[in-house]
N, C-alpha and C. Protein backbone atom coordinates (compact mmCIF):
# COMPACT_ATOMS: atom_id res chain seq x y z
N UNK A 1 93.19 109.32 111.26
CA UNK A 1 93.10 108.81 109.90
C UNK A 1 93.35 109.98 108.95
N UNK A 2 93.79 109.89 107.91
CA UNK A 2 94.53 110.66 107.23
C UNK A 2 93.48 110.48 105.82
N UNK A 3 93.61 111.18 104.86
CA UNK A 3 92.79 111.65 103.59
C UNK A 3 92.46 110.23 102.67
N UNK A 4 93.78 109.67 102.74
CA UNK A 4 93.63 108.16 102.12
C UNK A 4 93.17 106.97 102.56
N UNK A 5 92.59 107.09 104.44
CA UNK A 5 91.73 106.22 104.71
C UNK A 5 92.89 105.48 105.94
N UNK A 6 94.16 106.32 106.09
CA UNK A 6 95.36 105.30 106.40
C UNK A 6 95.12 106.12 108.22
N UNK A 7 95.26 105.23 108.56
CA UNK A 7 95.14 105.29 110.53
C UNK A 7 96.11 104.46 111.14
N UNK A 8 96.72 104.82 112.54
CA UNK A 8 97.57 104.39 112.87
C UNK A 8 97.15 104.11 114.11
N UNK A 9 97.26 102.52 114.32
CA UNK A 9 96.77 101.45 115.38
C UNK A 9 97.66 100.90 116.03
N UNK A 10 97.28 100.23 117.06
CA UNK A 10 98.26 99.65 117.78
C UNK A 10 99.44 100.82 118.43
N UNK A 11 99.15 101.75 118.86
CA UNK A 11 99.74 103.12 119.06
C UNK A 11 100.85 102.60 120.41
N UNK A 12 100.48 101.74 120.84
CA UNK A 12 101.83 101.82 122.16
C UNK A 12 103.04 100.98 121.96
N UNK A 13 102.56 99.80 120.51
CA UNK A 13 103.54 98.84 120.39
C UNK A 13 104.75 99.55 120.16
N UNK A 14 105.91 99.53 120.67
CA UNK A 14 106.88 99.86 119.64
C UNK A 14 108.12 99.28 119.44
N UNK A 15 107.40 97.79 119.73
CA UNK A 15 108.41 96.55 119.35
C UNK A 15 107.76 96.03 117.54
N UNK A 16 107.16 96.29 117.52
CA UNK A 16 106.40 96.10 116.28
C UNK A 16 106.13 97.02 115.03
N UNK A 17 106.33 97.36 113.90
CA UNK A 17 106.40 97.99 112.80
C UNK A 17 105.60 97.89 111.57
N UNK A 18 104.47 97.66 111.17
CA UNK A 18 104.14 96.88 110.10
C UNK A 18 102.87 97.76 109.61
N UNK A 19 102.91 98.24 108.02
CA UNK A 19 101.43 97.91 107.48
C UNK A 19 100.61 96.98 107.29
N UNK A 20 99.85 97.00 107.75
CA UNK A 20 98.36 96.29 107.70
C UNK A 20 97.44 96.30 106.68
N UNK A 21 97.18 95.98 105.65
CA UNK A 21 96.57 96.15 104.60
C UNK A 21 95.57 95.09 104.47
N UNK A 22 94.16 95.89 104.27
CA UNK A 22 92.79 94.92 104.26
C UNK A 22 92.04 95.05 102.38
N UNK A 23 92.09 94.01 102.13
CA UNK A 23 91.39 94.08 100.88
C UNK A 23 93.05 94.33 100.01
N UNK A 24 92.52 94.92 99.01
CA UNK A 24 93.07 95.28 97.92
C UNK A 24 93.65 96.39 97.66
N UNK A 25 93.70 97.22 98.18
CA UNK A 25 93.98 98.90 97.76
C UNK A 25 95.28 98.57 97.12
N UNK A 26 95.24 100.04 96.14
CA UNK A 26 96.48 100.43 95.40
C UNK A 26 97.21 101.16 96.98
N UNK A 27 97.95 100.29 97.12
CA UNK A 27 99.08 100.44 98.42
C UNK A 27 99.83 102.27 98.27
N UNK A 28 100.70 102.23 97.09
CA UNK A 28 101.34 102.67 96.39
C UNK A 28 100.79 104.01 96.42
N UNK A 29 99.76 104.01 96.19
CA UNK A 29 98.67 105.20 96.34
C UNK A 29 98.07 105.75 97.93
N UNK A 30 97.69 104.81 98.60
CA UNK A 30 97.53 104.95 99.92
C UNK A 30 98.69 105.61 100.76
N UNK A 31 99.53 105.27 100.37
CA UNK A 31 100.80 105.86 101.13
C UNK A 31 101.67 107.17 100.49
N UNK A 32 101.07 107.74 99.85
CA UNK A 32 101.29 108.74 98.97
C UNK A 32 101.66 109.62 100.10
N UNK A 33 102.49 110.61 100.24
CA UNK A 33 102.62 111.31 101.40
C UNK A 33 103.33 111.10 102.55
N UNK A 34 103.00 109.20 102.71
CA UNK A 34 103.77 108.88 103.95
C UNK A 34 105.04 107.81 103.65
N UNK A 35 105.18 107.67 102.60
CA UNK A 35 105.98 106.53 102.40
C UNK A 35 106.19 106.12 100.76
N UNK A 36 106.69 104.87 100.95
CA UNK A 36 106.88 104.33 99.99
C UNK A 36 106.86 102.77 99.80
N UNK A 37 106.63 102.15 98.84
CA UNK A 37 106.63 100.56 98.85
C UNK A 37 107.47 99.72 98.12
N UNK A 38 108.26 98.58 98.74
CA UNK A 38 109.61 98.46 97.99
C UNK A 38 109.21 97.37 98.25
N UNK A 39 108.59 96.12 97.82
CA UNK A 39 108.68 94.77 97.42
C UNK A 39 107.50 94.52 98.64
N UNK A 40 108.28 93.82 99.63
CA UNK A 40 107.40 93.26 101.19
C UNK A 40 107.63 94.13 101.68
N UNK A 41 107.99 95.50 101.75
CA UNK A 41 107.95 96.19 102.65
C UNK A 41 107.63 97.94 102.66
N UNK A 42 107.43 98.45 103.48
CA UNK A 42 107.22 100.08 103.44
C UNK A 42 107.93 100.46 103.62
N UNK A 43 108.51 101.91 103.37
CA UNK A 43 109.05 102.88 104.01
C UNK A 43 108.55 103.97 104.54
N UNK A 44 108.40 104.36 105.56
CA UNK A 44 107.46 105.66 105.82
C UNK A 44 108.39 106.20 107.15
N UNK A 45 108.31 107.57 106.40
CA UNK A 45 108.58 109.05 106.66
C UNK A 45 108.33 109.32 108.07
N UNK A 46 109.02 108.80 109.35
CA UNK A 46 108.62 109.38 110.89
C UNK A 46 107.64 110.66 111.19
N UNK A 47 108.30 111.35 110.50
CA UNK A 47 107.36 112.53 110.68
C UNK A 47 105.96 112.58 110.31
N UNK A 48 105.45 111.96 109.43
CA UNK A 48 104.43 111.78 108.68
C UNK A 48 103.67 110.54 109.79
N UNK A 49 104.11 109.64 110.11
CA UNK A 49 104.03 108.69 111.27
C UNK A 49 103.22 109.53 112.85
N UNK A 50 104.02 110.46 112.87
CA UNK A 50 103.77 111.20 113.61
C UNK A 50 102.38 111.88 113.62
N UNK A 51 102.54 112.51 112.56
CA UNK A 51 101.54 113.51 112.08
C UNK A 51 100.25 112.69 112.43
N UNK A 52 99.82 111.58 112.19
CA UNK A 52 98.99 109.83 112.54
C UNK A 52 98.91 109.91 113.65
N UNK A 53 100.14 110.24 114.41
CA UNK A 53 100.05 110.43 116.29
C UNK A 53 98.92 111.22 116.63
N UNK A 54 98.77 112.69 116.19
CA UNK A 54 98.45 113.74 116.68
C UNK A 54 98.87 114.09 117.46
N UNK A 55 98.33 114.77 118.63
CA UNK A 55 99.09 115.00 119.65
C UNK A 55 99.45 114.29 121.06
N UNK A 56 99.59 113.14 121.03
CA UNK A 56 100.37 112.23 121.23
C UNK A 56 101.63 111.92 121.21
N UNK A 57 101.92 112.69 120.10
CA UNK A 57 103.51 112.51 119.04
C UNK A 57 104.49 113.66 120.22
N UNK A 58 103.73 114.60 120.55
CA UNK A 58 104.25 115.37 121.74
C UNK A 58 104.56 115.40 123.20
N UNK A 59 104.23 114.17 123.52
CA UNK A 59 104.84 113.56 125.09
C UNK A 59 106.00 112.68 125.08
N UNK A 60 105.03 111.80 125.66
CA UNK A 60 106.40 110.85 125.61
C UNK A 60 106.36 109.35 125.03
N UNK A 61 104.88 109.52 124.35
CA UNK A 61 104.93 108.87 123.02
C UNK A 61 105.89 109.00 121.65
N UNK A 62 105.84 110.48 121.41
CA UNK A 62 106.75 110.94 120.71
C UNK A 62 108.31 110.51 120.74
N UNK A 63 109.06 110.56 122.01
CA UNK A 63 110.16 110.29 122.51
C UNK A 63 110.12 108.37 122.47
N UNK A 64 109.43 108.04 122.85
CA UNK A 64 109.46 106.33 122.44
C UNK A 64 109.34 105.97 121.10
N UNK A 65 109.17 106.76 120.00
CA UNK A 65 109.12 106.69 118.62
C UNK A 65 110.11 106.85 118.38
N UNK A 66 110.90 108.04 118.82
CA UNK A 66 112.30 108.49 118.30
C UNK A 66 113.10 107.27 118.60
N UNK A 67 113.21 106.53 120.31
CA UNK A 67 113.80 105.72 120.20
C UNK A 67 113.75 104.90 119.38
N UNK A 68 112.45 104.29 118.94
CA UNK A 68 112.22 103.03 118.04
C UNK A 68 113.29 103.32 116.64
N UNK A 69 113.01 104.67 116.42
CA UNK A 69 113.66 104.49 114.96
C UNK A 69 114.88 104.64 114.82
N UNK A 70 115.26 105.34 116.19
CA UNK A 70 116.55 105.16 116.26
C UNK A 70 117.26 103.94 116.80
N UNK A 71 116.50 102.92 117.44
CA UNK A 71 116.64 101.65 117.39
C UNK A 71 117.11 100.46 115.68
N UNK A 72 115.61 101.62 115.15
CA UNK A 72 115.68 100.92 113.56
C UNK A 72 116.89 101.01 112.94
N UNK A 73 117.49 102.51 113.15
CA UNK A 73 118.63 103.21 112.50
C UNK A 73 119.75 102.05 112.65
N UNK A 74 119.85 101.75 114.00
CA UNK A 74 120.98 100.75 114.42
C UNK A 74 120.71 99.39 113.77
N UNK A 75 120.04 99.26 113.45
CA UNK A 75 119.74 97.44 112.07
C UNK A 75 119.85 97.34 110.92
N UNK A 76 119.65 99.08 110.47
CA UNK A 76 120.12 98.97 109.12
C UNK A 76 118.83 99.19 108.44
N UNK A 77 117.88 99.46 109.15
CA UNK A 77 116.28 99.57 109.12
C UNK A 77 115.26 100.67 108.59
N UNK A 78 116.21 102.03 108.38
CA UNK A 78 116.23 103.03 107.93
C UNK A 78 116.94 103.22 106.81
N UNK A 79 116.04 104.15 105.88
CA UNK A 79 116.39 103.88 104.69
C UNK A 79 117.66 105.26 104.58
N UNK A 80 117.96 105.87 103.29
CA UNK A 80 119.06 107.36 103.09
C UNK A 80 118.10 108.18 102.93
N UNK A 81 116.83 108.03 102.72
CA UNK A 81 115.89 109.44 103.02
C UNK A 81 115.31 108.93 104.74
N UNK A 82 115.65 108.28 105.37
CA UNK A 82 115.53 108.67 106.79
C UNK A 82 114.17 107.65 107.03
N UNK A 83 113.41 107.11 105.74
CA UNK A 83 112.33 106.24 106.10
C UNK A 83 112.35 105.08 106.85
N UNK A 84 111.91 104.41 107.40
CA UNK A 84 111.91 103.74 108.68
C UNK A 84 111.09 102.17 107.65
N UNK A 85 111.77 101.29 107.86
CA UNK A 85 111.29 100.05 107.17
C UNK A 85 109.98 99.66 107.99
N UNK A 86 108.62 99.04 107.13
CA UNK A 86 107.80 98.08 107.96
C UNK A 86 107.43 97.47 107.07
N UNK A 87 106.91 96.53 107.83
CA UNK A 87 107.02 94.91 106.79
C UNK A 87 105.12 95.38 106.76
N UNK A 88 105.04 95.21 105.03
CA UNK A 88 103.77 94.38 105.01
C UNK A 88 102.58 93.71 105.03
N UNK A 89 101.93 93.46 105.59
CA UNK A 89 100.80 92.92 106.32
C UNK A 89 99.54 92.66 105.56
N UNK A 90 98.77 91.30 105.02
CA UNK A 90 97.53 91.39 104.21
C UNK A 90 96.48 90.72 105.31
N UNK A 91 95.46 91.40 105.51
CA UNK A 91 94.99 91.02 106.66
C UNK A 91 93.39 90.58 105.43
């Protein structure tokens, strides 16, 4: 979990992409650092994604991320600063 309260769950999916958002928070603010928010969706910064890994991000977790986004890259899913689209989520 990171300074703004933001933690990264669901750590093995990596058919799946999405913020999760509980309550209300200023989104916009929460993701300060890792991203950005463009309508229904996020953008956030792999590396910063990572950083959420800990050290995790250094096996071959790490390497199944790269694929994912380089999966993303191929859909059109990645943004021109390299951010990685995720949809969303009001839980």
């Amino acid at each position: 979990m990171n300074a703004s309260g933001v933690a990264l769950e669901d750590v093995d999916n990596f058919r799946a992409f999405a913020v999760v958002v509980t309550g209300e928070p200023d989104l916009v603010d929460k993701l300060d650092g890792l991203g950005a928010v463009d309508g229904d969706h996020a953008f956030l910064d792999p590396e910063a994604v990572k950083r959420l890994a800990g050290d995790r991000a250094a096996g071959d977790w790490g390497a199944n991320f790269d694929n994912m986004i380089e999966f993303a890259r191929g859909k059109g899913w990645v943004d021109e600063a390299g951010r990685v689209r995720a949809h969303i989520e009001r839980a």
